[in-house]
PDB file of N, CA and C in Angstrom:
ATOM      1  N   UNK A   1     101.349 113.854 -59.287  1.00  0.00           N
ATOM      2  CA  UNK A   1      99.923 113.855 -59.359  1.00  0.00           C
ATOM      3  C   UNK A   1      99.393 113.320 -60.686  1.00  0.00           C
ATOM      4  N   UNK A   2     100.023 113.562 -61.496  1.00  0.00           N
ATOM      5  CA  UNK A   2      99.665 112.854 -62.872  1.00  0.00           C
ATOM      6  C   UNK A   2      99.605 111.218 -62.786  1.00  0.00           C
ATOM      7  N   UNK A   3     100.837 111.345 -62.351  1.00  0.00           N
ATOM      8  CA  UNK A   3     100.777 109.301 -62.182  1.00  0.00           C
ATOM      9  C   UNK A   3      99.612 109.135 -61.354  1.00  0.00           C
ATOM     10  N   UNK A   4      99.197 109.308 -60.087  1.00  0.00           N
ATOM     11  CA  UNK A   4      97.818 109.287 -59.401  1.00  0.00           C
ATOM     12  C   UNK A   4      96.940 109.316 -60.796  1.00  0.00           C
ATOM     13  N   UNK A   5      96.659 110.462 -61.646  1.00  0.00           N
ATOM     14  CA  UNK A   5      95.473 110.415 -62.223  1.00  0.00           C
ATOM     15  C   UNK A   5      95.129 109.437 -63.340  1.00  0.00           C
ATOM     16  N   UNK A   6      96.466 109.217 -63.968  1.00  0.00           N
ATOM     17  CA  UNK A   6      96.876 107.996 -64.891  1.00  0.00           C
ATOM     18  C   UNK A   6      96.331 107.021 -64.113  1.00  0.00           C
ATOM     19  N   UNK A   7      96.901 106.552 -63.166  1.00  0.00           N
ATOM     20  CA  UNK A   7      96.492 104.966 -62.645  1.00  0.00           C
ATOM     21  C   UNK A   7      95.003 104.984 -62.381  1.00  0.00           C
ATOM     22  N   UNK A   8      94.022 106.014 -62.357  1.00  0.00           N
ATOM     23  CA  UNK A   8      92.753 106.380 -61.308  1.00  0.00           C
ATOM     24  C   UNK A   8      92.235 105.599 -63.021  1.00  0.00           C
ATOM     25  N   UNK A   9      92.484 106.933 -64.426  1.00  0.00           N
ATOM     26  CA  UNK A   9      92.089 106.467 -65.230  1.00  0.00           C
ATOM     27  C   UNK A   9      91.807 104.886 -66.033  1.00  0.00           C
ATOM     28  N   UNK A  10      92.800 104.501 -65.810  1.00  0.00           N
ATOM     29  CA  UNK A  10      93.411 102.767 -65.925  1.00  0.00           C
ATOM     30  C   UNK A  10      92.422 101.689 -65.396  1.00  0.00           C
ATOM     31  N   UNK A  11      92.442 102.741 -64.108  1.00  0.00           N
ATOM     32  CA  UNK A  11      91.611 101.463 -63.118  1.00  0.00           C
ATOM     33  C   UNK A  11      90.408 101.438 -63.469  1.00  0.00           C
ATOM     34  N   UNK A  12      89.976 102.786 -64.023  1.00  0.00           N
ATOM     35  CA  UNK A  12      88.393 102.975 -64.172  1.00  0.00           C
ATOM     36  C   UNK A  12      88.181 102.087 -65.894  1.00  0.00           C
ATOM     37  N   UNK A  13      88.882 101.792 -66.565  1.00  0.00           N
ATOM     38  CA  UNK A  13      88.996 101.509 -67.790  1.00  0.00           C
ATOM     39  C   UNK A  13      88.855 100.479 -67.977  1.00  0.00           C
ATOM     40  N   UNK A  14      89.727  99.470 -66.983  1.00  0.00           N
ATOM     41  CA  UNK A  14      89.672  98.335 -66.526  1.00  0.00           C
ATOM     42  C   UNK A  14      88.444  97.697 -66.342  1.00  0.00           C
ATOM     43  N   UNK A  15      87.780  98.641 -64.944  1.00  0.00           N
ATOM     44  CA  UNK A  15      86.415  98.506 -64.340  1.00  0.00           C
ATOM     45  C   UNK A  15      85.531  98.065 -65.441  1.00  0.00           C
ATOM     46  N   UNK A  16      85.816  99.089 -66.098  1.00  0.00           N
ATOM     47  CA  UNK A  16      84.084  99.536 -67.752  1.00  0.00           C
ATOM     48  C   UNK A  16      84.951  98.170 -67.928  1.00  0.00           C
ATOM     49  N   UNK A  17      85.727  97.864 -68.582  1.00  0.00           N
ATOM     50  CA  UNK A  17      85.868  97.013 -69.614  1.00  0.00           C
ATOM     51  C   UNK A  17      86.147  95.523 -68.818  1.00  0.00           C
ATOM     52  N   UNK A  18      85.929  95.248 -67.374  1.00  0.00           N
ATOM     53  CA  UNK A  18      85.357  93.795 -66.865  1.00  0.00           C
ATOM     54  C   UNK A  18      83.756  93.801 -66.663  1.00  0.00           C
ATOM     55  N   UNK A  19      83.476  94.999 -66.786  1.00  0.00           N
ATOM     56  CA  UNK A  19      81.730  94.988 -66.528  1.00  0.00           C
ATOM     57  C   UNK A  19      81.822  94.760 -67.991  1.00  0.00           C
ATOM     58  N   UNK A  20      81.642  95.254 -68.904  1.00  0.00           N
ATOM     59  CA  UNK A  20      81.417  94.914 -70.137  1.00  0.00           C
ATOM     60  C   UNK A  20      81.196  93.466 -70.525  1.00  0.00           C
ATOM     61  N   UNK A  21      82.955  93.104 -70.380  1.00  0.00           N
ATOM     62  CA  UNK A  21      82.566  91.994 -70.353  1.00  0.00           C
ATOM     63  C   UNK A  21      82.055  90.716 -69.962  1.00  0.00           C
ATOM     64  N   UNK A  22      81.782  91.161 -68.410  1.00  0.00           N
ATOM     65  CA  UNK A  22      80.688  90.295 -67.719  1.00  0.00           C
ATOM     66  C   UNK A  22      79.652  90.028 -68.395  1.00  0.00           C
ATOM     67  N   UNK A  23      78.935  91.270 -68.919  1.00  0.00           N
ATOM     68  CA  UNK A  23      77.803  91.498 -69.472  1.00  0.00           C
ATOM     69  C   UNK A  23      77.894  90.704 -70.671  1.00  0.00           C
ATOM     70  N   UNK A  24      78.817  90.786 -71.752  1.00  0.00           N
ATOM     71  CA  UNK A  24      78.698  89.950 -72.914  1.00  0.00           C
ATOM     72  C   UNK A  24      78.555  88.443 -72.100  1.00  0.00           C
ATOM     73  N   UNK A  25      79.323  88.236 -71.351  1.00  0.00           N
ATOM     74  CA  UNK A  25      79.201  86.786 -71.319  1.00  0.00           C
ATOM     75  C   UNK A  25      78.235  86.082 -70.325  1.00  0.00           C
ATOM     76  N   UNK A  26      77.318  87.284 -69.852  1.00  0.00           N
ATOM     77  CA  UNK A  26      75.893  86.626 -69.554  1.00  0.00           C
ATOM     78  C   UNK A  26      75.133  86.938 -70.659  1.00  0.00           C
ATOM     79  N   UNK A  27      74.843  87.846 -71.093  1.00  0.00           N
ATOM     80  CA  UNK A  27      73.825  87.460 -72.576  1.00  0.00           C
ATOM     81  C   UNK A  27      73.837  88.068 -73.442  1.00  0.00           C
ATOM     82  N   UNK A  28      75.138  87.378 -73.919  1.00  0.00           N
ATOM     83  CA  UNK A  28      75.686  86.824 -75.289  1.00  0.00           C
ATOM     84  C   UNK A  28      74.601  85.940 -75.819  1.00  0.00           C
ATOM     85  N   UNK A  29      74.715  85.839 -77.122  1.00  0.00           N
ATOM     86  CA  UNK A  29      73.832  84.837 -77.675  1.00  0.00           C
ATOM     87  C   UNK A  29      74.740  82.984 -77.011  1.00  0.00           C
ATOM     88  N   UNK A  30      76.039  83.235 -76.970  1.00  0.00           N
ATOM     89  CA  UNK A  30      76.547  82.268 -76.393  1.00  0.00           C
ATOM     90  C   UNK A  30      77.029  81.979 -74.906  1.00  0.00           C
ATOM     91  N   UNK A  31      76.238  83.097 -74.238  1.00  0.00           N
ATOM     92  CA  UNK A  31      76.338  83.256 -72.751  1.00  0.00           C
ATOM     93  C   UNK A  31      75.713  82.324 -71.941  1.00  0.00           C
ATOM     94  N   UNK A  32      76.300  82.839 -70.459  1.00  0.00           N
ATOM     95  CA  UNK A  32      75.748  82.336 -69.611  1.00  0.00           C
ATOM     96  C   UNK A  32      74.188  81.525 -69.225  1.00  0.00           C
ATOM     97  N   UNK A  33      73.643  82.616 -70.024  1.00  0.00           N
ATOM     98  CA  UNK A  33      71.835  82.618 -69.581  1.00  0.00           C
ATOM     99  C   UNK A  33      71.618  82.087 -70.989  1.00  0.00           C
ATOM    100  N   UNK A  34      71.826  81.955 -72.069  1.00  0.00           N
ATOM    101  CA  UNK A  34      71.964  80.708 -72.972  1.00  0.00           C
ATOM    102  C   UNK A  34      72.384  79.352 -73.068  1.00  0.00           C
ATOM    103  N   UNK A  35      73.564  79.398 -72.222  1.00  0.00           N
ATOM    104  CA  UNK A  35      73.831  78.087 -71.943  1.00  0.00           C
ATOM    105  C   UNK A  35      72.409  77.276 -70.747  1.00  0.00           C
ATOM    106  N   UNK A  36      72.003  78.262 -69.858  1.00  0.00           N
ATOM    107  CA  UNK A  36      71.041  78.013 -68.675  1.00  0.00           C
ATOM    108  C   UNK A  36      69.985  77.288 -69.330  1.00  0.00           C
ATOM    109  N   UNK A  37      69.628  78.180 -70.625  1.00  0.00           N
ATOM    110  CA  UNK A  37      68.089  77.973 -71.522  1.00  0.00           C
ATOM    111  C   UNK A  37      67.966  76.302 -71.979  1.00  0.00           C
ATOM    112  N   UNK A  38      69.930  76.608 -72.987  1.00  0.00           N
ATOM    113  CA  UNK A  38      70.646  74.970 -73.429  1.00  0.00           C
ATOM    114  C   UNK A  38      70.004  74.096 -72.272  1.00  0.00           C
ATOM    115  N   UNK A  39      70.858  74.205 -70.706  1.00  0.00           N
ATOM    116  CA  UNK A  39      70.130  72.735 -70.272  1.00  0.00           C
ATOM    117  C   UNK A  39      68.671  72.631 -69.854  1.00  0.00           C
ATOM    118  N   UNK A  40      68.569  73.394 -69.662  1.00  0.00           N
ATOM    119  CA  UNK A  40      66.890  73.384 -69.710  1.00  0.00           C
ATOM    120  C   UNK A  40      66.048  72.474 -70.615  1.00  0.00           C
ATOM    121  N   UNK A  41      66.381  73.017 -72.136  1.00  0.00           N
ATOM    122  CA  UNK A  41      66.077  72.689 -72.853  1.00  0.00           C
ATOM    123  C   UNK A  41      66.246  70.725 -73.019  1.00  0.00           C
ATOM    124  N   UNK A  42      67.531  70.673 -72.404  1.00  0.00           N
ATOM    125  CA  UNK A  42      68.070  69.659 -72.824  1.00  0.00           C
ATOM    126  C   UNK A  42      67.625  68.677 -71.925  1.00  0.00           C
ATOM    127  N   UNK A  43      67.148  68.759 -70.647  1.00  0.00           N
ATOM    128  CA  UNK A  43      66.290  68.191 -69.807  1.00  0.00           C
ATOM    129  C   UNK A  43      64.997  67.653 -69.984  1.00  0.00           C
ATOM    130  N   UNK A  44      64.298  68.440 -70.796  1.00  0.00           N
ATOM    131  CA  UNK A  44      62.865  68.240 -71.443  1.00  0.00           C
ATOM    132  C   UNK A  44      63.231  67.405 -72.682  1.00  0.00           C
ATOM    133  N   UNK A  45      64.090  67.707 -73.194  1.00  0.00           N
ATOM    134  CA  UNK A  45      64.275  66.464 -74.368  1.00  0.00           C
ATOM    135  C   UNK A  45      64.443  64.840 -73.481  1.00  0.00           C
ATOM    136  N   UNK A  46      65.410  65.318 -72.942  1.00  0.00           N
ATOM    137  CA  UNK A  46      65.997  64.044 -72.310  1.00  0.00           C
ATOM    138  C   UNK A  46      64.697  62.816 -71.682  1.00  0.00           C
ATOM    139  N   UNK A  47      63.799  63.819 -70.986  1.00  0.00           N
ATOM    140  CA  UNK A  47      62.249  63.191 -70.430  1.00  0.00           C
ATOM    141  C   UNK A  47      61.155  62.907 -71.640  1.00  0.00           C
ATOM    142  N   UNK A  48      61.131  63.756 -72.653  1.00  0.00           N
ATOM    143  CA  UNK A  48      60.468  63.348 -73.947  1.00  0.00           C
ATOM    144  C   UNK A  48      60.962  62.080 -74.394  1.00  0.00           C
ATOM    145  N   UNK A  49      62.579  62.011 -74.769  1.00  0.00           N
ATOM    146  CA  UNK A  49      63.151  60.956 -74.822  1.00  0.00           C
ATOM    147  C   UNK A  49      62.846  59.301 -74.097  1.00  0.00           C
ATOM    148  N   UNK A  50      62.370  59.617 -72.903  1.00  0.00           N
ATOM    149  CA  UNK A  50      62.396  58.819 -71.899  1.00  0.00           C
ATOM    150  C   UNK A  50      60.748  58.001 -72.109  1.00  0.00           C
ATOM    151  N   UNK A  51      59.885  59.287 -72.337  1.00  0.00           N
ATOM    152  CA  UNK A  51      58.489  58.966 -72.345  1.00  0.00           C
ATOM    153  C   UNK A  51      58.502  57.944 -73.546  1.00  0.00           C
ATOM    154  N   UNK A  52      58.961  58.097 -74.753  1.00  0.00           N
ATOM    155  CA  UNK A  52      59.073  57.888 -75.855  1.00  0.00           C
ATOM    156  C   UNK A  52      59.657  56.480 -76.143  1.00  0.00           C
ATOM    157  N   UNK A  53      60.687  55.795 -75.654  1.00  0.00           N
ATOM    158  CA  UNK A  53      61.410  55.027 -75.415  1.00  0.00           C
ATOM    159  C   UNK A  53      60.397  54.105 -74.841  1.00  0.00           C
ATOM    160  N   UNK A  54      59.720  54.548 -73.470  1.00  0.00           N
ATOM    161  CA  UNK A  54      58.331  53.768 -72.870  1.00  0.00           C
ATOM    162  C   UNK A  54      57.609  53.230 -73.703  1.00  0.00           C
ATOM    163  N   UNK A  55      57.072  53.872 -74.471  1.00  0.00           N
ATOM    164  CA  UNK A  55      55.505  54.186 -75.478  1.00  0.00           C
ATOM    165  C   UNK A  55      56.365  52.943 -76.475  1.00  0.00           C
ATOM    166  N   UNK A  56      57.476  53.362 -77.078  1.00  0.00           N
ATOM    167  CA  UNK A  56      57.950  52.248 -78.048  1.00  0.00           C
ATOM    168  C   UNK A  56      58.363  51.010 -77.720  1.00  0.00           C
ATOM    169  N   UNK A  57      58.953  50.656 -76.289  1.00  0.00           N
ATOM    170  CA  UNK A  57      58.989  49.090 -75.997  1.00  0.00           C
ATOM    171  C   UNK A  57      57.234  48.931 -75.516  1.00  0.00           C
ATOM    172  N   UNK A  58      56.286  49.428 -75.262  1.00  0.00           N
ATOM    173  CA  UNK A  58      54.525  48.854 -75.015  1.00  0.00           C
ATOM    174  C   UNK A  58      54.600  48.709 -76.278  1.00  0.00           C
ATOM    175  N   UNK A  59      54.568  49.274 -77.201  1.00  0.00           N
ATOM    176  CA  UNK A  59      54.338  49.063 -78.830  1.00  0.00           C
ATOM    177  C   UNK A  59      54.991  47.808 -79.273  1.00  0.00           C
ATOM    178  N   UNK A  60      56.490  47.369 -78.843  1.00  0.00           N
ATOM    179  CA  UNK A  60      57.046  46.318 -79.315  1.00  0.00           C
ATOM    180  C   UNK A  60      56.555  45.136 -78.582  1.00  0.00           C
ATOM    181  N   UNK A  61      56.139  45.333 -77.616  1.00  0.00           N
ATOM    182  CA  UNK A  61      55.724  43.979 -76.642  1.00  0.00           C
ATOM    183  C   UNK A  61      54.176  43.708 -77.259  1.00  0.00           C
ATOM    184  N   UNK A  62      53.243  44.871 -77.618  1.00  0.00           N
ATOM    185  CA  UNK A  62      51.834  44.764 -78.639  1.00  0.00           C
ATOM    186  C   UNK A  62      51.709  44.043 -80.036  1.00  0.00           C
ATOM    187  N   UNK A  63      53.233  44.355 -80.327  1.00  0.00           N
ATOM    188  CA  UNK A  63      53.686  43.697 -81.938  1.00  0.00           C
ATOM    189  C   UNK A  63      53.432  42.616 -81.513  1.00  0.00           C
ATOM    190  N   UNK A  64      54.788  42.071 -80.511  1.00  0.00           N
ATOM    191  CA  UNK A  64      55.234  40.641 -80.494  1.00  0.00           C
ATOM    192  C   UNK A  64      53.947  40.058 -80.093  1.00  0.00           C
ATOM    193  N   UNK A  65      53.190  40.059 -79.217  1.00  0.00           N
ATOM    194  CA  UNK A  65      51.968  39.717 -79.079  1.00  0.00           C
ATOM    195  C   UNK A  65      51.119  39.382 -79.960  1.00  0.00           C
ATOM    196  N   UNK A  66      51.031  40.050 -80.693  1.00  0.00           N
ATOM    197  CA  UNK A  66      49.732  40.279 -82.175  1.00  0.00           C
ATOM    198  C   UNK A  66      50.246  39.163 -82.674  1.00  0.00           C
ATOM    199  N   UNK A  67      51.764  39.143 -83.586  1.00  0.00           N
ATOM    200  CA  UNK A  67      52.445  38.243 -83.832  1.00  0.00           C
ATOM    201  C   UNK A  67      52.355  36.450 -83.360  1.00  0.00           C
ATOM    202  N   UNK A  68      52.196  36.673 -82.297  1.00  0.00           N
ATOM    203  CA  UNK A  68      52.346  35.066 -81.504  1.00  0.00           C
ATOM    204  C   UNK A  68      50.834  34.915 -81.038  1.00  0.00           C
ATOM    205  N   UNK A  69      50.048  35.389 -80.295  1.00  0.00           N
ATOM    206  CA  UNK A  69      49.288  35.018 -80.102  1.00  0.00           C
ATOM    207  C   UNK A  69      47.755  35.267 -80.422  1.00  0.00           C
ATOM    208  N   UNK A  70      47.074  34.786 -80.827  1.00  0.00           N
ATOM    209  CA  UNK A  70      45.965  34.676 -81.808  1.00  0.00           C
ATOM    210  C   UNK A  70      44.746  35.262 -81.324  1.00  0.00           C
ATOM    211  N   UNK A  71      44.770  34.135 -79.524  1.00  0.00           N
ATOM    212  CA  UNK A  71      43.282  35.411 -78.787  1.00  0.00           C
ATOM    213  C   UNK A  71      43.837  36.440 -78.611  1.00  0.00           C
ATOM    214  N   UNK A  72      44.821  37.522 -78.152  1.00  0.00           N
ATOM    215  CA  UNK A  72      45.275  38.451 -77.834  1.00  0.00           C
ATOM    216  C   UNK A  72      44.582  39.522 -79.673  1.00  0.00           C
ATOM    217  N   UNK A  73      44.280  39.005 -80.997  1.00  0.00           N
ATOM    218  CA  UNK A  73      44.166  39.526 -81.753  1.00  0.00           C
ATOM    219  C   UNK A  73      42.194  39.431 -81.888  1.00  0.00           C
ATOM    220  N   UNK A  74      41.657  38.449 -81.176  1.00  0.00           N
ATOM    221  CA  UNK A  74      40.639  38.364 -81.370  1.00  0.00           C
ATOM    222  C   UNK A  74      39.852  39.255 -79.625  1.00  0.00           C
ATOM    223  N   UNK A  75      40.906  39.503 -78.639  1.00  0.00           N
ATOM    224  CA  UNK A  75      40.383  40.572 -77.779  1.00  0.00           C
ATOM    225  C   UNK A  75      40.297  41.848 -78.596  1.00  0.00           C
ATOM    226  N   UNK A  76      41.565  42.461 -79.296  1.00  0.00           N
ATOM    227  CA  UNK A  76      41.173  43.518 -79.751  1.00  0.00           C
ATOM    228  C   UNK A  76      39.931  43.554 -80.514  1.00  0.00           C
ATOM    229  N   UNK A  77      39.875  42.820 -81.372  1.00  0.00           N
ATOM    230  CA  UNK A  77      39.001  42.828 -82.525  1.00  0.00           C
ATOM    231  C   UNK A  77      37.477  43.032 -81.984  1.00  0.00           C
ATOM    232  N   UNK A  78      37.168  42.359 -80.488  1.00  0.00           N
ATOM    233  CA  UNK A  78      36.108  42.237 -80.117  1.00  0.00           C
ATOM    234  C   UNK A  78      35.558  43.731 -79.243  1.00  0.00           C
ATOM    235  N   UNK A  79      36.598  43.767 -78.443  1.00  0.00           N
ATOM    236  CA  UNK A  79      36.753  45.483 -78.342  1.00  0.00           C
ATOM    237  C   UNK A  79      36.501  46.370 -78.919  1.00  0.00           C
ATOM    238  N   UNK A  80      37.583  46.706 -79.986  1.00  0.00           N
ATOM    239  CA  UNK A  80      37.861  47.604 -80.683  1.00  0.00           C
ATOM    240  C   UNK A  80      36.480  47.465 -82.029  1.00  0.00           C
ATOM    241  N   UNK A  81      35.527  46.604 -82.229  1.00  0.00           N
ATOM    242  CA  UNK A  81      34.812  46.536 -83.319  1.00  0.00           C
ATOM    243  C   UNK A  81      33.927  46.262 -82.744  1.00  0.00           C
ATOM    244  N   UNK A  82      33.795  45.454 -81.442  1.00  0.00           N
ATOM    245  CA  UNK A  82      32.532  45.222 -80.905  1.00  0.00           C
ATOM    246  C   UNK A  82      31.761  43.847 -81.669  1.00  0.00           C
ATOM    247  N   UNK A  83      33.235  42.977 -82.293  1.00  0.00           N
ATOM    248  CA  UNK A  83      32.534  41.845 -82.685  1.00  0.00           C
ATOM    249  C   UNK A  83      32.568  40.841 -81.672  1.00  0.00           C
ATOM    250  N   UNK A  84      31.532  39.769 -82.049  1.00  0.00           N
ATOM    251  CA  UNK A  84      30.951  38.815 -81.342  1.00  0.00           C
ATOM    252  C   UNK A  84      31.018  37.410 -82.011  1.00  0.00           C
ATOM    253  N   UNK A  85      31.356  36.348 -80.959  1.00  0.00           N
ATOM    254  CA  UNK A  85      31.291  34.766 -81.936  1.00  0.00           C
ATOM    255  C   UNK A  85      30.036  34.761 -82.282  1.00  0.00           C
ATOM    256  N   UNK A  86      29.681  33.431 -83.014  1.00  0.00           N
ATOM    257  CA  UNK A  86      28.796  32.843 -83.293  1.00  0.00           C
ATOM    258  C   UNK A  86      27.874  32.652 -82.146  1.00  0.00           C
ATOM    259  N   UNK A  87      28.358  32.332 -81.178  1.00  0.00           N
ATOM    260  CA  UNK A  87      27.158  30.998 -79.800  1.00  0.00           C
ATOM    261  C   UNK A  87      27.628  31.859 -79.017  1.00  0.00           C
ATOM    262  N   UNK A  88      28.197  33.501 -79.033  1.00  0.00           N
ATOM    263  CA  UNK A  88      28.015  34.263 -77.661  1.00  0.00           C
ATOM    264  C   UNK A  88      26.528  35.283 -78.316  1.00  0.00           C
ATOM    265  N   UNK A  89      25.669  35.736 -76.734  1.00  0.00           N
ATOM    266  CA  UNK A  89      24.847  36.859 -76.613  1.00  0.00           C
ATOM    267  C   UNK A  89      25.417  37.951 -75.779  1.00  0.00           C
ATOM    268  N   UNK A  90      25.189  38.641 -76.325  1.00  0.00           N
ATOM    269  CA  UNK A  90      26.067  40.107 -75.900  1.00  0.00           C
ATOM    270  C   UNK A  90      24.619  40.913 -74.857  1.00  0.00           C
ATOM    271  N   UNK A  91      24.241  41.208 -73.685  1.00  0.00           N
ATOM    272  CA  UNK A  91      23.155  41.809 -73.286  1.00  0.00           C
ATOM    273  C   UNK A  91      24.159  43.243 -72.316  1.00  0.00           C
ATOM    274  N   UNK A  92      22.979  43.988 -72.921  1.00  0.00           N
ATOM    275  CA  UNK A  92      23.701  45.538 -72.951  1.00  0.00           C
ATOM    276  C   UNK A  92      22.285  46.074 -72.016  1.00  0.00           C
ATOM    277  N   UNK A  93      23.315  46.917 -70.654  1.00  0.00           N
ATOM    278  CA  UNK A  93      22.070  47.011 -69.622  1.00  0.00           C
ATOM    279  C   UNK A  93      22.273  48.975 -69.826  1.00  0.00           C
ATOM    280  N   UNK A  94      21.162  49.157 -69.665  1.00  0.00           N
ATOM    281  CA  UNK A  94      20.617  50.734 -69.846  1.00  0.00           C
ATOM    282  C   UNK A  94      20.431  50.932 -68.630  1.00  0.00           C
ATOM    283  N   UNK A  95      20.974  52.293 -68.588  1.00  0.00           N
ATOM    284  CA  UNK A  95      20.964  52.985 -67.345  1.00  0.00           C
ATOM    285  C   UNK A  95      20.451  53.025 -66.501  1.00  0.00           C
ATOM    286  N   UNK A  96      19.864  53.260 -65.267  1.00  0.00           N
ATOM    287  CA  UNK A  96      18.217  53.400 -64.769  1.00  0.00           C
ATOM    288  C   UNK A  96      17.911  54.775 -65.426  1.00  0.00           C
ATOM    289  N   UNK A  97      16.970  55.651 -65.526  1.00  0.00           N
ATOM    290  CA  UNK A  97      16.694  56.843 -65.486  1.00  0.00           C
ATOM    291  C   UNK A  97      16.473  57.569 -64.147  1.00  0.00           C
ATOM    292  N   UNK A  98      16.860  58.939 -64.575  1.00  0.00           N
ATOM    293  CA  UNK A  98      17.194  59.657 -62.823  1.00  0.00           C
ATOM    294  C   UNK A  98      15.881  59.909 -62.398  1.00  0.00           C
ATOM    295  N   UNK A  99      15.311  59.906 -61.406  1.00  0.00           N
ATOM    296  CA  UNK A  99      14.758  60.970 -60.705  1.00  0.00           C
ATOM    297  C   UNK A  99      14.146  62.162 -60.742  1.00  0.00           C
ATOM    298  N   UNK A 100      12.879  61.991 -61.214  1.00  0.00           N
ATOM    299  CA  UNK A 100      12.666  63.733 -61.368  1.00  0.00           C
ATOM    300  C   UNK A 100      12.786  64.703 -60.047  1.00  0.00           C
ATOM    301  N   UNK A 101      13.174  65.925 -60.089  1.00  0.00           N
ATOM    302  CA  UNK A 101      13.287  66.581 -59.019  1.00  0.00           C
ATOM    303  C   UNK A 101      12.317  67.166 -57.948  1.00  0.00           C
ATOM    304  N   UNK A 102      12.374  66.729 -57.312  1.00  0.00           N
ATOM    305  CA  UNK A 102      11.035  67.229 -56.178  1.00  0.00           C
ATOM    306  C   UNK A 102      10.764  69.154 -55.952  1.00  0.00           C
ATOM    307  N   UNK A 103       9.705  69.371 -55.959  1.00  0.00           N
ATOM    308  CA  UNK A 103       9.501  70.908 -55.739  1.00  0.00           C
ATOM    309  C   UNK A 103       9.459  71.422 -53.962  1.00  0.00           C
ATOM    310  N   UNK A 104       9.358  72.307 -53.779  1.00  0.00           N
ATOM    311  CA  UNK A 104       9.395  72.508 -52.115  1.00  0.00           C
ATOM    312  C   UNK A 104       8.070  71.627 -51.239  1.00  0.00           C
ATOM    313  N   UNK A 105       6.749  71.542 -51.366  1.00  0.00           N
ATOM    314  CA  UNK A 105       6.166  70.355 -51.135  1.00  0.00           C
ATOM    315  C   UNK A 105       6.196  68.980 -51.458  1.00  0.00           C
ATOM    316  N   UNK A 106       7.372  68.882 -52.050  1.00  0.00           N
ATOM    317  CA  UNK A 106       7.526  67.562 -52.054  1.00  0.00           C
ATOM    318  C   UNK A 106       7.004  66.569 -52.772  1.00  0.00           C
ATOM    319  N   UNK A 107       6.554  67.510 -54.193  1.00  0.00           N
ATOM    320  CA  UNK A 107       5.614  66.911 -55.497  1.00  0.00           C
ATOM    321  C   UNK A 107       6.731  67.076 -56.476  1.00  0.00           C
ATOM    322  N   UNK A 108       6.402  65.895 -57.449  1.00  0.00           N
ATOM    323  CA  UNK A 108       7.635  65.913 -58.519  1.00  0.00           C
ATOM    324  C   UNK A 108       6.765  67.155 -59.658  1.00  0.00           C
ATOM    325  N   UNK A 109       7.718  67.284 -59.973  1.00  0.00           N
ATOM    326  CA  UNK A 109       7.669  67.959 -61.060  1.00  0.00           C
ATOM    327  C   UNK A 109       8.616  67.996 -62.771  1.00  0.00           C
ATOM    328  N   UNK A 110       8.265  68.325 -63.630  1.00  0.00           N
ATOM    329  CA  UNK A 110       8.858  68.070 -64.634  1.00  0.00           C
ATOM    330  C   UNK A 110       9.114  69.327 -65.021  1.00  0.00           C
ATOM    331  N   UNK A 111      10.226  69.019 -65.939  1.00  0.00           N
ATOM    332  CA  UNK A 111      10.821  70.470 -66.773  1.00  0.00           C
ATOM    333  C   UNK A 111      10.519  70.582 -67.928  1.00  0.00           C
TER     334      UNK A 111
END
């Protein structure tokens, strides 16, 4: 009966000490559910990466542009500053104005 209780003990010792260490090695600072966070993490870089890479060949193709071609520097300029040649007129159209709102008979009214 002793050997029975010996082995009962053993087994139970065993038990604690594979749960245990299950447990460390899901969250551990170097566990399971850390490593999970890792690719996670590492996914969102990877797409930052990606966005980034985009944004910098439009930027290099904007260089080379600026670089070589001359109207491409005088669109921005006209854009971006709102300058104008010599022998162009620039005519700038204003909105209509809205509508004043009608009252329940059907007379405008103002606010």
């Amino acid at each position: 009966m002793a050997l029975i209780s010996r082995n009962k003990t053993y087994a139970l010792f065993l038990a604690a000490l594979v749960v245990f260490l299950g447990l460390i090695l899901i969250y551990s600072d170097q566990g399971l559910q850390s490593l999970h966070h890792q690719s996670q993490e590492k996914l969102k870089l990877q797409e930052s990466n990606e966005e980034l890479a985009e944004e910098n060949r439009r930027l290099m193709l904007k260089i080379d542009r600026i670089k070589k071609d001359s109207r491409f520097i005088q669109d921005e300029a006209r854009e971006k500053l709102g300058l104008i040649r010599p022998d162009e007129t620039i005519y700038r159209l204003k909105d209509e104005p809205e509508e004043p709102e009608t009252g329940e008979r059907g007379r405008k009214f103002k606010e």
